[in-house]
C-alpha atoms as a PDB file:
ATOM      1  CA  UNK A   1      65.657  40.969 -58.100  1.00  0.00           C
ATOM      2  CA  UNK A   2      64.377  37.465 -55.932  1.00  0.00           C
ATOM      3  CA  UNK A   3      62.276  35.483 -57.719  1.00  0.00           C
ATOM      4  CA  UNK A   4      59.304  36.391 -55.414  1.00  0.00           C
ATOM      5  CA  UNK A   5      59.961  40.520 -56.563  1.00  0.00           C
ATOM      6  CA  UNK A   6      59.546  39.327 -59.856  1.00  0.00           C
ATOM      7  CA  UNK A   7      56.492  37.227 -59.673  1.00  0.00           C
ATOM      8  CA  UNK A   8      54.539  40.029 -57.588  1.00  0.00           C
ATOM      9  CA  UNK A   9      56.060  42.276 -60.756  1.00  0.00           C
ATOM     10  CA  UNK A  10      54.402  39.988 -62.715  1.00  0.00           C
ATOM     11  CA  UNK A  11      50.689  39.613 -61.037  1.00  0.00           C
ATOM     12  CA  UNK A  12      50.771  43.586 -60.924  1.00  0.00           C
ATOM     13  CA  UNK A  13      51.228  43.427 -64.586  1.00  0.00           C
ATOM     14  CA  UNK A  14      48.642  41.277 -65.143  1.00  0.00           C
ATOM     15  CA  UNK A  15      45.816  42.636 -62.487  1.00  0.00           C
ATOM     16  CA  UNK A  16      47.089  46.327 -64.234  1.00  0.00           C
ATOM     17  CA  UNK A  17      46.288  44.717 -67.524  1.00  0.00           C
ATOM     18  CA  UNK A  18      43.158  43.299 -66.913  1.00  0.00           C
ATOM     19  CA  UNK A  19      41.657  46.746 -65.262  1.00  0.00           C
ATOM     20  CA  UNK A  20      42.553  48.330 -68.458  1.00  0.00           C
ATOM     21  CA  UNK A  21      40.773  46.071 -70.159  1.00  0.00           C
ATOM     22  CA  UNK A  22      38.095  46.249 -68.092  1.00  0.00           C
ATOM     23  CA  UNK A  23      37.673  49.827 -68.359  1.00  0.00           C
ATOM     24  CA  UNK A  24      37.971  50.075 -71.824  1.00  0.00           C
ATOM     25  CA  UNK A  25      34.960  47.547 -71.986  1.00  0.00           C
ATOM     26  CA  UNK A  26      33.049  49.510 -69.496  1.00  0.00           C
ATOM     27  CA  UNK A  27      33.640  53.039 -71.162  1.00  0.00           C
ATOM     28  CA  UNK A  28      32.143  51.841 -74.334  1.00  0.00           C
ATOM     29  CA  UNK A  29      29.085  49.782 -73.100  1.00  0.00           C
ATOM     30  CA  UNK A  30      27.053  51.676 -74.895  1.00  0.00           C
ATOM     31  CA  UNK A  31      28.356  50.771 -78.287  1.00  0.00           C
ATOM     32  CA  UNK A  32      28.416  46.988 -77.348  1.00  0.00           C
ATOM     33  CA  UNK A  33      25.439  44.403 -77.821  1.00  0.00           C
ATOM     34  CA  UNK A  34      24.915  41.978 -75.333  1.00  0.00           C
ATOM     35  CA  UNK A  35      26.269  39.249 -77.625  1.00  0.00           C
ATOM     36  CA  UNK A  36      29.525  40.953 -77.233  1.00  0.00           C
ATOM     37  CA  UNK A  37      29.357  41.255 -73.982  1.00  0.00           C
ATOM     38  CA  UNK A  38      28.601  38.397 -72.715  1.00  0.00           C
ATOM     39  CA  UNK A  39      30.558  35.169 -72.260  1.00  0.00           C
ATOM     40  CA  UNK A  40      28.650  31.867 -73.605  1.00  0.00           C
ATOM     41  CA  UNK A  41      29.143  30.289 -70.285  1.00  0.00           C
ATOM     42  CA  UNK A  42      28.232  33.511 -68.675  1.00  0.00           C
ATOM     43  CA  UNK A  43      26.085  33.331 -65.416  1.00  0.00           C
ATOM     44  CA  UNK A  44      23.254  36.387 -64.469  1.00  0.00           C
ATOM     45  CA  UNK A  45      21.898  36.349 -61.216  1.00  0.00           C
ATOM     46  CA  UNK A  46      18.772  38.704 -60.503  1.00  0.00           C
ATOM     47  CA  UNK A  47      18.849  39.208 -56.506  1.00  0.00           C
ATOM     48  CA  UNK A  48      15.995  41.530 -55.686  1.00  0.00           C
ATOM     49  CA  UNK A  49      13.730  39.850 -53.991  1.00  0.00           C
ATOM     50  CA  UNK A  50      13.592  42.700 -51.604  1.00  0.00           C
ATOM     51  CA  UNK A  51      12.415  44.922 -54.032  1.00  0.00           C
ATOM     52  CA  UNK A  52       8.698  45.579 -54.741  1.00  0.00           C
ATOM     53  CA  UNK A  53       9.186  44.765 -58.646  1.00  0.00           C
ATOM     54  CA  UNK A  54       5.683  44.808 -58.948  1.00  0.00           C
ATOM     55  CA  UNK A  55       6.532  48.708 -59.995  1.00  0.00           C
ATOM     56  CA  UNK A  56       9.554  48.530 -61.800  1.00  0.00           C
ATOM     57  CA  UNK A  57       8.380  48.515 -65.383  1.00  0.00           C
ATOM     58  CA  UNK A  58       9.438  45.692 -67.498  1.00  0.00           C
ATOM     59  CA  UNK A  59      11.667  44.581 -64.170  1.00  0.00           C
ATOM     60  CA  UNK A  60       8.406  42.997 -62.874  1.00  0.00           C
ATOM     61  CA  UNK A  61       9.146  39.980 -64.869  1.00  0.00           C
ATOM     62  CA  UNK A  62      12.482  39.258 -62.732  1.00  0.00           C
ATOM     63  CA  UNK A  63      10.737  39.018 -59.047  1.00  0.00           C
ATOM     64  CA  UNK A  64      12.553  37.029 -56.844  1.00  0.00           C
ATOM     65  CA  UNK A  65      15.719  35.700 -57.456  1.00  0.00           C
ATOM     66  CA  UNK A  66      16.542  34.756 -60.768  1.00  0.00           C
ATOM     67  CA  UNK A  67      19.753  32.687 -62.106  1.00  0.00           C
ATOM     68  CA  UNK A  68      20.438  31.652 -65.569  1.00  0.00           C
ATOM     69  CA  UNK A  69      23.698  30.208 -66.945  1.00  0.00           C
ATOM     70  CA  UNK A  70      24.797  30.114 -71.059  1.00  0.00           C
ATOM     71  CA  UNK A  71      24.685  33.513 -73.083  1.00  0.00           C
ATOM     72  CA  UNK A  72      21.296  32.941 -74.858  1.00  0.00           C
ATOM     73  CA  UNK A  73      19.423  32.594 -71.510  1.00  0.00           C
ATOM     74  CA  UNK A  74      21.504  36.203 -69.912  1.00  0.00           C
ATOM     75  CA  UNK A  75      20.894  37.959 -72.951  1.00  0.00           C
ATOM     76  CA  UNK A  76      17.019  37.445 -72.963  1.00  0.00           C
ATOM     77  CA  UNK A  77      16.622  38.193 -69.492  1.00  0.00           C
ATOM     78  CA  UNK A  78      19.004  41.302 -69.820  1.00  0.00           C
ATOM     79  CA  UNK A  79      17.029  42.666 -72.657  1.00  0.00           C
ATOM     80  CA  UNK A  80      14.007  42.234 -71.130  1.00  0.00           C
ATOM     81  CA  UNK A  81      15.356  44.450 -68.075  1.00  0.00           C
ATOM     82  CA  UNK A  82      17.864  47.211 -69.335  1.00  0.00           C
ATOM     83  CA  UNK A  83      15.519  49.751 -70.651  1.00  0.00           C
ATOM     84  CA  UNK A  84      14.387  49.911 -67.633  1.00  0.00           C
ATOM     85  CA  UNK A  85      17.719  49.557 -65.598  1.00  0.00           C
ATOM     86  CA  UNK A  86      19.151  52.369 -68.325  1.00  0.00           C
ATOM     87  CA  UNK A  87      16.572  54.714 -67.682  1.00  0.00           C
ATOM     88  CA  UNK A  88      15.704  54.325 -63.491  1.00  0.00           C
ATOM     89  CA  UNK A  89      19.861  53.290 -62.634  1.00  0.00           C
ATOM     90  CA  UNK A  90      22.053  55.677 -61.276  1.00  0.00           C
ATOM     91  CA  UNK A  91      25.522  54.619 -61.068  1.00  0.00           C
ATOM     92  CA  UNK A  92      27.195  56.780 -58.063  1.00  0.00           C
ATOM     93  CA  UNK A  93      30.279  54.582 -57.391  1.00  0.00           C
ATOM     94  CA  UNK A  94      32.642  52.184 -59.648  1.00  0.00           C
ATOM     95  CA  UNK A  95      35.095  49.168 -58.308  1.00  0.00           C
ATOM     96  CA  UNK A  96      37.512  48.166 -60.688  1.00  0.00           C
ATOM     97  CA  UNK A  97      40.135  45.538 -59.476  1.00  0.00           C
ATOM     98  CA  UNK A  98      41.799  43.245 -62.035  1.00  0.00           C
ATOM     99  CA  UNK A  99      38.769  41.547 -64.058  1.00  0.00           C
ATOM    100  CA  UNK A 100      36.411  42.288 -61.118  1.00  0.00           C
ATOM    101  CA  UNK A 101      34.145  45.090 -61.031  1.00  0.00           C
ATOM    102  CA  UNK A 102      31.598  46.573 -58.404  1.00  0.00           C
ATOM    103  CA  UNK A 103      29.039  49.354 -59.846  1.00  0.00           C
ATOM    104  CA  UNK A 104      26.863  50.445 -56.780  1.00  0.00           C
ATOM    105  CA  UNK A 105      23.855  53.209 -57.412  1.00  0.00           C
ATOM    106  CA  UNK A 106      20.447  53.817 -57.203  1.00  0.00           C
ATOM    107  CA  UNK A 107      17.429  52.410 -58.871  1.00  0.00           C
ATOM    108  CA  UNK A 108      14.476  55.222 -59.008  1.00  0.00           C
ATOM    109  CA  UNK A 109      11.342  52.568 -58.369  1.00  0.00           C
ATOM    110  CA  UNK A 110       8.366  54.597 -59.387  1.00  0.00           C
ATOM    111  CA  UNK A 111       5.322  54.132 -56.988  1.00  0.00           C
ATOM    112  CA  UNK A 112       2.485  56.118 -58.564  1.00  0.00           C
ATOM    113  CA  UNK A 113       2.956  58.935 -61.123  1.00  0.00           C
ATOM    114  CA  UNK A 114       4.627  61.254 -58.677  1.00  0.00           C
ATOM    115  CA  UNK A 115       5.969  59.566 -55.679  1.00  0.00           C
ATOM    116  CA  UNK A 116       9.422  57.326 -56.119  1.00  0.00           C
ATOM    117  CA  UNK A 117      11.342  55.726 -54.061  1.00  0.00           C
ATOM    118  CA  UNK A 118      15.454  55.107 -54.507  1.00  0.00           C
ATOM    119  CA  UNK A 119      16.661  51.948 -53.589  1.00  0.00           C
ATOM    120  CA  UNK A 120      20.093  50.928 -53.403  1.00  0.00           C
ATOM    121  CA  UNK A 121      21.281  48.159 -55.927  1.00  0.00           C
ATOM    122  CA  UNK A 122      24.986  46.466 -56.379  1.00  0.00           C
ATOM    123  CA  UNK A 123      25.960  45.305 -59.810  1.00  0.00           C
ATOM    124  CA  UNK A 124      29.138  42.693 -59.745  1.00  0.00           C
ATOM    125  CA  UNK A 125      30.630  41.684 -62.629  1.00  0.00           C
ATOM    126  CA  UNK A 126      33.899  39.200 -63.543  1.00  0.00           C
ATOM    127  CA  UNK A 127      35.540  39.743 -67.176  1.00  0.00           C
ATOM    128  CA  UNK A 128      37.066  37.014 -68.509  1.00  0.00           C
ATOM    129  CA  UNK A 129      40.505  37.301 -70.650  1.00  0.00           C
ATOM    130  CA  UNK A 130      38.578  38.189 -73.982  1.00  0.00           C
ATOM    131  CA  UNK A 131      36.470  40.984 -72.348  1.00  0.00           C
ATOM    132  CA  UNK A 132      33.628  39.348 -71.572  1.00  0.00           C
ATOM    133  CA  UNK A 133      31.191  39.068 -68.810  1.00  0.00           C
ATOM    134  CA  UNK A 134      31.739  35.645 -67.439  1.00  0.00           C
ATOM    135  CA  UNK A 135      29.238  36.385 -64.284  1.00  0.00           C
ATOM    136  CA  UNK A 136      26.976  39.042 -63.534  1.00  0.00           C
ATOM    137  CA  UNK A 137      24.973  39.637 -60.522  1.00  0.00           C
ATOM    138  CA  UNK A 138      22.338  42.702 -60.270  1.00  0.00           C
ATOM    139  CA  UNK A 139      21.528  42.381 -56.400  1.00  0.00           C
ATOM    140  CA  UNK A 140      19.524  45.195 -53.732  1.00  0.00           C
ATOM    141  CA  UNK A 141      22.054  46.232 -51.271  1.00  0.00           C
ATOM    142  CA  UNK A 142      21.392  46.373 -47.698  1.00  0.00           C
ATOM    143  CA  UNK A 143      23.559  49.642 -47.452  1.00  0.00           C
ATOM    144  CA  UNK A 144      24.085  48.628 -43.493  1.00  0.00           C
ATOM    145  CA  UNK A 145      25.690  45.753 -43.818  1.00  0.00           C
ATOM    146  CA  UNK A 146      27.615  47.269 -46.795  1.00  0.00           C
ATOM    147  CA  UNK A 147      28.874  49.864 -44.878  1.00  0.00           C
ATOM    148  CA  UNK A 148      29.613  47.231 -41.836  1.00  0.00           C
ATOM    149  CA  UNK A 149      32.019  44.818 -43.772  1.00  0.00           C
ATOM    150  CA  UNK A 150      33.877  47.879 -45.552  1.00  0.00           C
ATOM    151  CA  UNK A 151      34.162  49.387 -41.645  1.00  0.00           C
ATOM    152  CA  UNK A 152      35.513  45.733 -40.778  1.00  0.00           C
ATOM    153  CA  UNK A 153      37.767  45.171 -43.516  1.00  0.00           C
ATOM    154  CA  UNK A 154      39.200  48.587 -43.061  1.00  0.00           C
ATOM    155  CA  UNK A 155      39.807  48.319 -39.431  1.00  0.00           C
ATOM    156  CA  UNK A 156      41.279  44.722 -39.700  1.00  0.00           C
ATOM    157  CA  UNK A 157      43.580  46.320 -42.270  1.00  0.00           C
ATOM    158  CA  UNK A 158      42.820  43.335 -44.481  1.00  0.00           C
ATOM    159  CA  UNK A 159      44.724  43.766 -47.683  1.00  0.00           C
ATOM    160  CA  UNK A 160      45.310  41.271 -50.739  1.00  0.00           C
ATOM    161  CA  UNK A 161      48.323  39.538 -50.376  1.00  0.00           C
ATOM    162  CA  UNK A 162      50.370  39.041 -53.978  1.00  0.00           C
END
């Protein structure tokens, strides 16, 4: 076995590692405050700016972009938001990859008592070694140019290289 076979042996380890990790974090999320899941250097960003928060419940506080860094700030802000984001998010499609992880849904925005709208939202999150978010970015997704890069990468055949 070269030296290179052995160090890509070694990265696949680690990256299969990590998405266990990962996982295992994600499956319980419910169970876990925000203290634990949070790192203290951990940085949210808020990107919906595109959305009409204005009817989003408690997410009304968070118009425009929003970016916070240390655990204190994050947790605040995401406790001020989740109820919400629990109750109107609908996770349809989840990116694990190493400590990297891409939850894409739908966020139910509720314009008067009957009539709601869904808009698309990305979540992107980084673990760090101990499990913990180290950055976290709740963003709108402009499903276009979503699909365009994914079409892109796909027909450039880009792939990681170990």
């Amino acid at each position: 076995m070269s030296i290179m076979d052995v160090g890509r042996q070694l990265k696949a380890e680690g990256l299969a590692h990590a998405k266990r990790m990962v996982e295992t974090t994600l499956e319980g999320w419910d169970l876990l405050s925000w203290n634990e899941l949070l790192a203290d250097d951990v940085v949210l960003s808020l990107k919906l700016e595109a959305l009409d928060i204005n009817r989003i419940g408690d997410l009304r506080g968070a118009s425009g972009d929003i970016e916070v860094t240390g655990k204190s700030q994050a947790r605040e802000v995401m406790k001020s938001i989740y109820g919400d984001l629990r109750k109107d998010l609908s996770i349809t499609t989840e990116v694990v990859s190493g400590y990297d992880v891409i939850l894409l849904g739908n966020l139910a925005v509720h314009k008067t008592n009957e009539d709601t709208d869904s808009l698309p939202v990305g979540i992107y999150m980084v673990f760090n070694s101990q499990a913990k978010i180290q950055k976290l970015t709740i963003a709108a997704v402009d499903l276009q140019r979503l699909t365009d890069a994914i079409r892109a990468a796909a027909q450039a055949g880009v792939v990681g290289n170990f």
